[in-house]
Protein backbone atom coordinates (compact mmCIF):
# COMPACT_ATOMS: atom_id res chain seq x y z
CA UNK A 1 33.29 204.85 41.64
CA UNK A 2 35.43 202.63 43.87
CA UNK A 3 36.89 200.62 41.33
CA UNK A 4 40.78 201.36 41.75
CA UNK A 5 43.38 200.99 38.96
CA UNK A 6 45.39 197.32 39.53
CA UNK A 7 48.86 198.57 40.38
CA UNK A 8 51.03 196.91 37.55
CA UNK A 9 53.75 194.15 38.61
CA UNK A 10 57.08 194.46 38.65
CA UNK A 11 59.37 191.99 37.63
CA UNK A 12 62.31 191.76 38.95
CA UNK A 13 65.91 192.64 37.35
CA UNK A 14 66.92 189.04 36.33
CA UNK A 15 69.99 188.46 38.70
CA UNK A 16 73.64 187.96 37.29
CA UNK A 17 74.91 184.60 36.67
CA UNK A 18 77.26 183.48 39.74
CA UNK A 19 80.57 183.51 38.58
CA UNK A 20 82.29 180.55 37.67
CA UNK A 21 84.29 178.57 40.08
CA UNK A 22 87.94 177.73 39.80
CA UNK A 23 90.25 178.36 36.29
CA UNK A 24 89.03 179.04 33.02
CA UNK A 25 88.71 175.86 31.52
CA UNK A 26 91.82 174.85 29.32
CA UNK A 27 91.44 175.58 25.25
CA UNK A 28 88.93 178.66 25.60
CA UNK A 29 90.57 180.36 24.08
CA UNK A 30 91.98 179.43 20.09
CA UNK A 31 95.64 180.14 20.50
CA UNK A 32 96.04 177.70 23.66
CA UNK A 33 94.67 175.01 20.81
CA UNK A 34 97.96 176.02 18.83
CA UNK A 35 100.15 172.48 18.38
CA UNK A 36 103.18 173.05 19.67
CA UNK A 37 105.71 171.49 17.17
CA UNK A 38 109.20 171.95 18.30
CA UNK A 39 111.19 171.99 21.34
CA UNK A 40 111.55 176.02 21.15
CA UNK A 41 108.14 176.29 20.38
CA UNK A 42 107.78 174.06 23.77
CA UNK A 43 110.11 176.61 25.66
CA UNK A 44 108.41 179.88 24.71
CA UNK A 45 105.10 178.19 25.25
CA UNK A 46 105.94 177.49 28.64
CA UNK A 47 107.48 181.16 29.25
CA UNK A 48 104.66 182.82 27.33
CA UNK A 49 101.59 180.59 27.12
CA UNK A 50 101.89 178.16 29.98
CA UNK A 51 98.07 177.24 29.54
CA UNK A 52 98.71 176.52 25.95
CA UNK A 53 101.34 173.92 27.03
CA UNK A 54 98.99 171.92 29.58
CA UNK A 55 96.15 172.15 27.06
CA UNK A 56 98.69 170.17 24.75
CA UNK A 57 99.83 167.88 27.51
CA UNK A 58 96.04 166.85 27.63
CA UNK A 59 95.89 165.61 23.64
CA UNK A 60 96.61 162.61 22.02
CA UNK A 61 100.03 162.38 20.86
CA UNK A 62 101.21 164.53 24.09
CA UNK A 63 103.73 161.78 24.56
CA UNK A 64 106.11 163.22 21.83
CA UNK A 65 105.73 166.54 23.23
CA UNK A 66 106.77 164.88 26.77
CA UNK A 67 109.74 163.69 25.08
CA UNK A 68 111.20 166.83 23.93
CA UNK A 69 110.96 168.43 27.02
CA UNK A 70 112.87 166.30 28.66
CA UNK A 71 115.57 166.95 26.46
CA UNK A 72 115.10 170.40 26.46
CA UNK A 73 115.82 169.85 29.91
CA UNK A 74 118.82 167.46 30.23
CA UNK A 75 120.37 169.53 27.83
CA UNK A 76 119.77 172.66 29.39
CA UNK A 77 121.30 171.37 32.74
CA UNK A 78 124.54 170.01 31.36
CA UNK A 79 124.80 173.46 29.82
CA UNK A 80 124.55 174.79 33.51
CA UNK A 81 126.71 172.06 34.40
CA UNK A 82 129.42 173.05 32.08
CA UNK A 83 129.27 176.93 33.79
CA UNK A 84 129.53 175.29 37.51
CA UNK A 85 132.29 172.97 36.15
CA UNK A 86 134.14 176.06 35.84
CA UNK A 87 134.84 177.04 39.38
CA UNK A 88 137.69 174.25 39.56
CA UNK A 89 137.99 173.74 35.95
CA UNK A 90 139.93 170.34 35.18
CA UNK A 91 138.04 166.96 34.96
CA UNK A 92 134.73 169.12 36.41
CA UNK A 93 134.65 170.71 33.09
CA UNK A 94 132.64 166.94 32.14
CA UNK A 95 131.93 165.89 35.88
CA UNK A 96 130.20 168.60 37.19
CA UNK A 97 127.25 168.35 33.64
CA UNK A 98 126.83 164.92 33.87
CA UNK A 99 126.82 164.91 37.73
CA UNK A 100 124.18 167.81 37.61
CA UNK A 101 121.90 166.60 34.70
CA UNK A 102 121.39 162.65 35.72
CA UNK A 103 121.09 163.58 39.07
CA UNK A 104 117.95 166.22 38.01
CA UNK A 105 116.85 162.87 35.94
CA UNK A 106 116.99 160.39 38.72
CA UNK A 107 115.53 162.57 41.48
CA UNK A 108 112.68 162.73 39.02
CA UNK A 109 112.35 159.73 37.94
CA UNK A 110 112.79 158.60 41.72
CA UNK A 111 109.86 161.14 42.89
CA UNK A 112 107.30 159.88 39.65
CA UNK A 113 105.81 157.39 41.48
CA UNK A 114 104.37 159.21 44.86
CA UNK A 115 103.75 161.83 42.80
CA UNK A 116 101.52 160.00 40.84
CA UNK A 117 99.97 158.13 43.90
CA UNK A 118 99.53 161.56 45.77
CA UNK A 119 97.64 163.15 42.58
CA UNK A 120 94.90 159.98 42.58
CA UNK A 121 94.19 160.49 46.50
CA UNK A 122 93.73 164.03 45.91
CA UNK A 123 90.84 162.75 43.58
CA UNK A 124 92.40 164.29 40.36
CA UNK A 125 91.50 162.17 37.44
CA UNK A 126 94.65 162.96 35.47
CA UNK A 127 96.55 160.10 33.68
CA UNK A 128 99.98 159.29 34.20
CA UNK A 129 100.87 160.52 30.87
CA UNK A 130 99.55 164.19 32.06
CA UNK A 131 101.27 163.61 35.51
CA UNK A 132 104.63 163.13 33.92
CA UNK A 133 103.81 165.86 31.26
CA UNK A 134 103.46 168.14 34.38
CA UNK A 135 107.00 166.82 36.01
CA UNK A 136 108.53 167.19 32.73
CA UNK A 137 107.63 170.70 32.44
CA UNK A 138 108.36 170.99 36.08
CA UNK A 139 112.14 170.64 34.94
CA UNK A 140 112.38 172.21 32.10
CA UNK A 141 111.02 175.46 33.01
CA UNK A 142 113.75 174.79 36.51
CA UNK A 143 116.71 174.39 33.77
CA UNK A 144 115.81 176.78 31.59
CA UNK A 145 116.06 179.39 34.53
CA UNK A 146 119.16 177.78 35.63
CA UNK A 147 120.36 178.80 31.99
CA UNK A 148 119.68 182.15 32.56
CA UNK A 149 121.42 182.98 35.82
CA UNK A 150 124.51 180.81 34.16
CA UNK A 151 126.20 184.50 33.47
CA UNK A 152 125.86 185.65 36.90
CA UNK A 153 127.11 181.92 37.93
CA UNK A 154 130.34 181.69 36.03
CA UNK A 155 131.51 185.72 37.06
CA UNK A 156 131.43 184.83 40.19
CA UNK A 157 133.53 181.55 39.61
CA UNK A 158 135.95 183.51 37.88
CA UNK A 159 136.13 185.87 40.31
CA UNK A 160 136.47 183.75 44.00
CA UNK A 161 137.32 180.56 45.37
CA UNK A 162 135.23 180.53 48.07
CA UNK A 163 133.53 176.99 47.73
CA UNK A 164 131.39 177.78 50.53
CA UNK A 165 130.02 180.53 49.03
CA UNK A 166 129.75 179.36 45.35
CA UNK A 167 127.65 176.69 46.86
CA UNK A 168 125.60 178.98 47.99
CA UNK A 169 125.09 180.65 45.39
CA UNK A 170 123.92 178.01 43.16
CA UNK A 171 121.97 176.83 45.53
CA UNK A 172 119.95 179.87 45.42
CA UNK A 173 119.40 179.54 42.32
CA UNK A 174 118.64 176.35 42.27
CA UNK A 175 115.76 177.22 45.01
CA UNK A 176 114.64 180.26 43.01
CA UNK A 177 114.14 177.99 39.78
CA UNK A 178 112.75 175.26 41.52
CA UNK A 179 109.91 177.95 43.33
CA UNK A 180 109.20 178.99 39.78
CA UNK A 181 108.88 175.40 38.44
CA UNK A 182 106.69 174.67 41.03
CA UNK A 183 104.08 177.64 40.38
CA UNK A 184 104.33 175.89 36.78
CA UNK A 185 103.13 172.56 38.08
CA UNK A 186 100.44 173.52 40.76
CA UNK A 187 98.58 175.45 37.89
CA UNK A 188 98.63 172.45 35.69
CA UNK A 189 96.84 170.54 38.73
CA UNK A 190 94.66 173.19 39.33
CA UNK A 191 92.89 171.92 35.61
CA UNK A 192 92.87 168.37 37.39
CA UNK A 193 89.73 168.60 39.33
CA UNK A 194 91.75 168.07 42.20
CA UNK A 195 89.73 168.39 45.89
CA UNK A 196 93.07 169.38 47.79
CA UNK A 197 96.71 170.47 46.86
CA UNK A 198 97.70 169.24 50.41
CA UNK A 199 99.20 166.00 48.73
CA UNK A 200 100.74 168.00 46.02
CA UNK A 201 102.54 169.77 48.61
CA UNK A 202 103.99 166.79 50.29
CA UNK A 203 105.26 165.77 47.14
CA UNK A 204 107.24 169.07 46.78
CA UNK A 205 108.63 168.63 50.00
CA UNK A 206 109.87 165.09 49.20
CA UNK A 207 111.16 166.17 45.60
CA UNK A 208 113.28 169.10 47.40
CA UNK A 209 115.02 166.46 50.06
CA UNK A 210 115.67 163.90 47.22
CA UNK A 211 116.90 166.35 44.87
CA UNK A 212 119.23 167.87 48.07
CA UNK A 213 120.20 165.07 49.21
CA UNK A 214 120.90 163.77 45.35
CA UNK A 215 123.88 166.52 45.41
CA UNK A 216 125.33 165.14 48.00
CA UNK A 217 125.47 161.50 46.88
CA UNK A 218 126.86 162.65 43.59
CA UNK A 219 129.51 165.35 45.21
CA UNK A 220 132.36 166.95 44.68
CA UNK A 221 130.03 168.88 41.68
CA UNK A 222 132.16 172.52 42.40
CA UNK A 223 135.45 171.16 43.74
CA UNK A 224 137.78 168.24 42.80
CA UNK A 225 138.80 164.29 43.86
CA UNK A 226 140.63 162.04 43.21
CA UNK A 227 137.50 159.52 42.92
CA UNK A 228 134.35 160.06 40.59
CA UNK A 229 132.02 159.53 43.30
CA UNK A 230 132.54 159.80 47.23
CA UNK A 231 133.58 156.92 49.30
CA UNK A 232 131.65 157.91 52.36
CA UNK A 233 127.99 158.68 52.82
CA UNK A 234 126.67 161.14 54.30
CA UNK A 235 123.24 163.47 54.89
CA UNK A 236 122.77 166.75 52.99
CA UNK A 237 122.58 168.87 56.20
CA UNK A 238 125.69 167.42 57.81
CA UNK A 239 127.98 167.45 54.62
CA UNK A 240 126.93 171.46 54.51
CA UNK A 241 128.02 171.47 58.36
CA UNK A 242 131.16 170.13 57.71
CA UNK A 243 131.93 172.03 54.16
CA UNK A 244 131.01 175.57 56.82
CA UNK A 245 133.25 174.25 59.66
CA UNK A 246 136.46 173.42 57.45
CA UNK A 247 139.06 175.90 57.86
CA UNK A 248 138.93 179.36 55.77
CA UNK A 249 142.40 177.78 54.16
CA UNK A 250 140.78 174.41 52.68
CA UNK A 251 137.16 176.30 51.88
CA UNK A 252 139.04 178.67 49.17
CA UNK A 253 141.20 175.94 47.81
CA UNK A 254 139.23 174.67 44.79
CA UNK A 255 141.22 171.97 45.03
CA UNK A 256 139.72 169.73 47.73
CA UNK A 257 138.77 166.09 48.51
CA UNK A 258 135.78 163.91 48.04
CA UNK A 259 134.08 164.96 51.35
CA UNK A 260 133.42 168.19 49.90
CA UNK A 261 130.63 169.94 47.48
């Protein structure tokens, strides 16, 4: 006989899906769906649960949720305020908060708008609503930080008076919070269906130099004048060449004029 046996087919192993491109989508999972119904609930959401947060910043109502951040915020940097007020103690004890928290307001504020023009190029379809949600989480989670390196802040103004190198060392701070906040906000546009975080990235650039160049316009903040605001004007970079070239006597008086930080 030379009938042979049919050889029996093999199907193949049905292939895994592909996995899934870019985040998890927000509200996956049921504890990001949480409300969020107080300002401390906002704070350890943001430490904690930052997806939670944006998820909430995407609902209806989100604009009451915007709201208390912000104050969460201002409040938190005239706290910080108080602690760098400190250094020189005096009238700087009030100065130096609301220098430091309307300053963090108006650099936002200022920055809104091309932030909100750079996230529509970048093809996100985000509404402003989320946009500013994003900013105002942006700087809370940048004063809330600020908050906790206060203590380290206020030995050290106790302990020198070295403007030049208080300065720096709450401008490090200030850098370190803002890198932080800024981790914050690029994840909330990576749930934007953005095609490129190249504008995003101009914008942080821009935000830094306003928000630098915002201390400057507003200074003294560590030492003391005679006037509330300076009477000359000058760019960041420069007024930190001059506050480094003044003479070691001046620099660790924290007594000193308008044309200093």
């Amino acid at each position: 006989m030379n009938e042979q046996n049919p050889v029996p087919s093999q199907n193949p192993a049905p292939l895994p899906p592909p996995p899934l491109s870019g985040p998890r989508p927000l509200g996956d999972d049921p504890a990001e769906r949480l409300a969020i119904p107080h300002a401390f609930a906002a704070i350890e959401a943001l430490l904690r649960q930052p997806r939670r947060l944006l998820f909430q910043l995407r609902q209806p109502g989100a604009g009451r949720l915007i709201f208390g951040m912000l104050v969460t915020a201002l409040f938190a940097s005239l706290i910080y305020g108080v602690v760098a007020g400190t250094f020189s103690g005096g009238t700087q004890l009030w100065a130096a908060p609301v220098k430091i928290a309307s300053g963090l307001m108006v650099s936002a504020a200022i920055c809104l708008p091309s932030l909100y023009i750079f996230t529509c190029l970048s093809g996100s379809q985000a509404r402003l609503i989320e946009v500013g949600g994003l900013l105002a989480g942006l700087l809370m989670l940048m004063t809330i930080l600020l908050i906790g390196f206060a203590p380290v802040a206020w030995i050290f103004s106790q302990s020198t008076e070295s403007l030049v190198w208080m300065g720096s060392l709450h401008l490090t701070f200030w850098l370190v919070a803002t890198l932080f906040a800024v981790r914050f906000m690029k994840a909330g546009f990576s749930h934007a269906e953005a095609r490129s975080h190249a504008g995003l990235n101009v914008w942080i650039v821009i935000f830094l130099l306003v928000a630098l160049q915002m201390t400057t316009a507003l200074r003294p903040i560590l030492g003391r004048a005679d006037t509330f605001f300076p009477a000359e004007k000058k760019f960041f970079i420069g007024h930190w060449l001059d506050c480094l070239k003044a003479p070691a006597s001046e620099a660790g008086m924290p007594s000193r004029d308008g044309s200093q930080n």
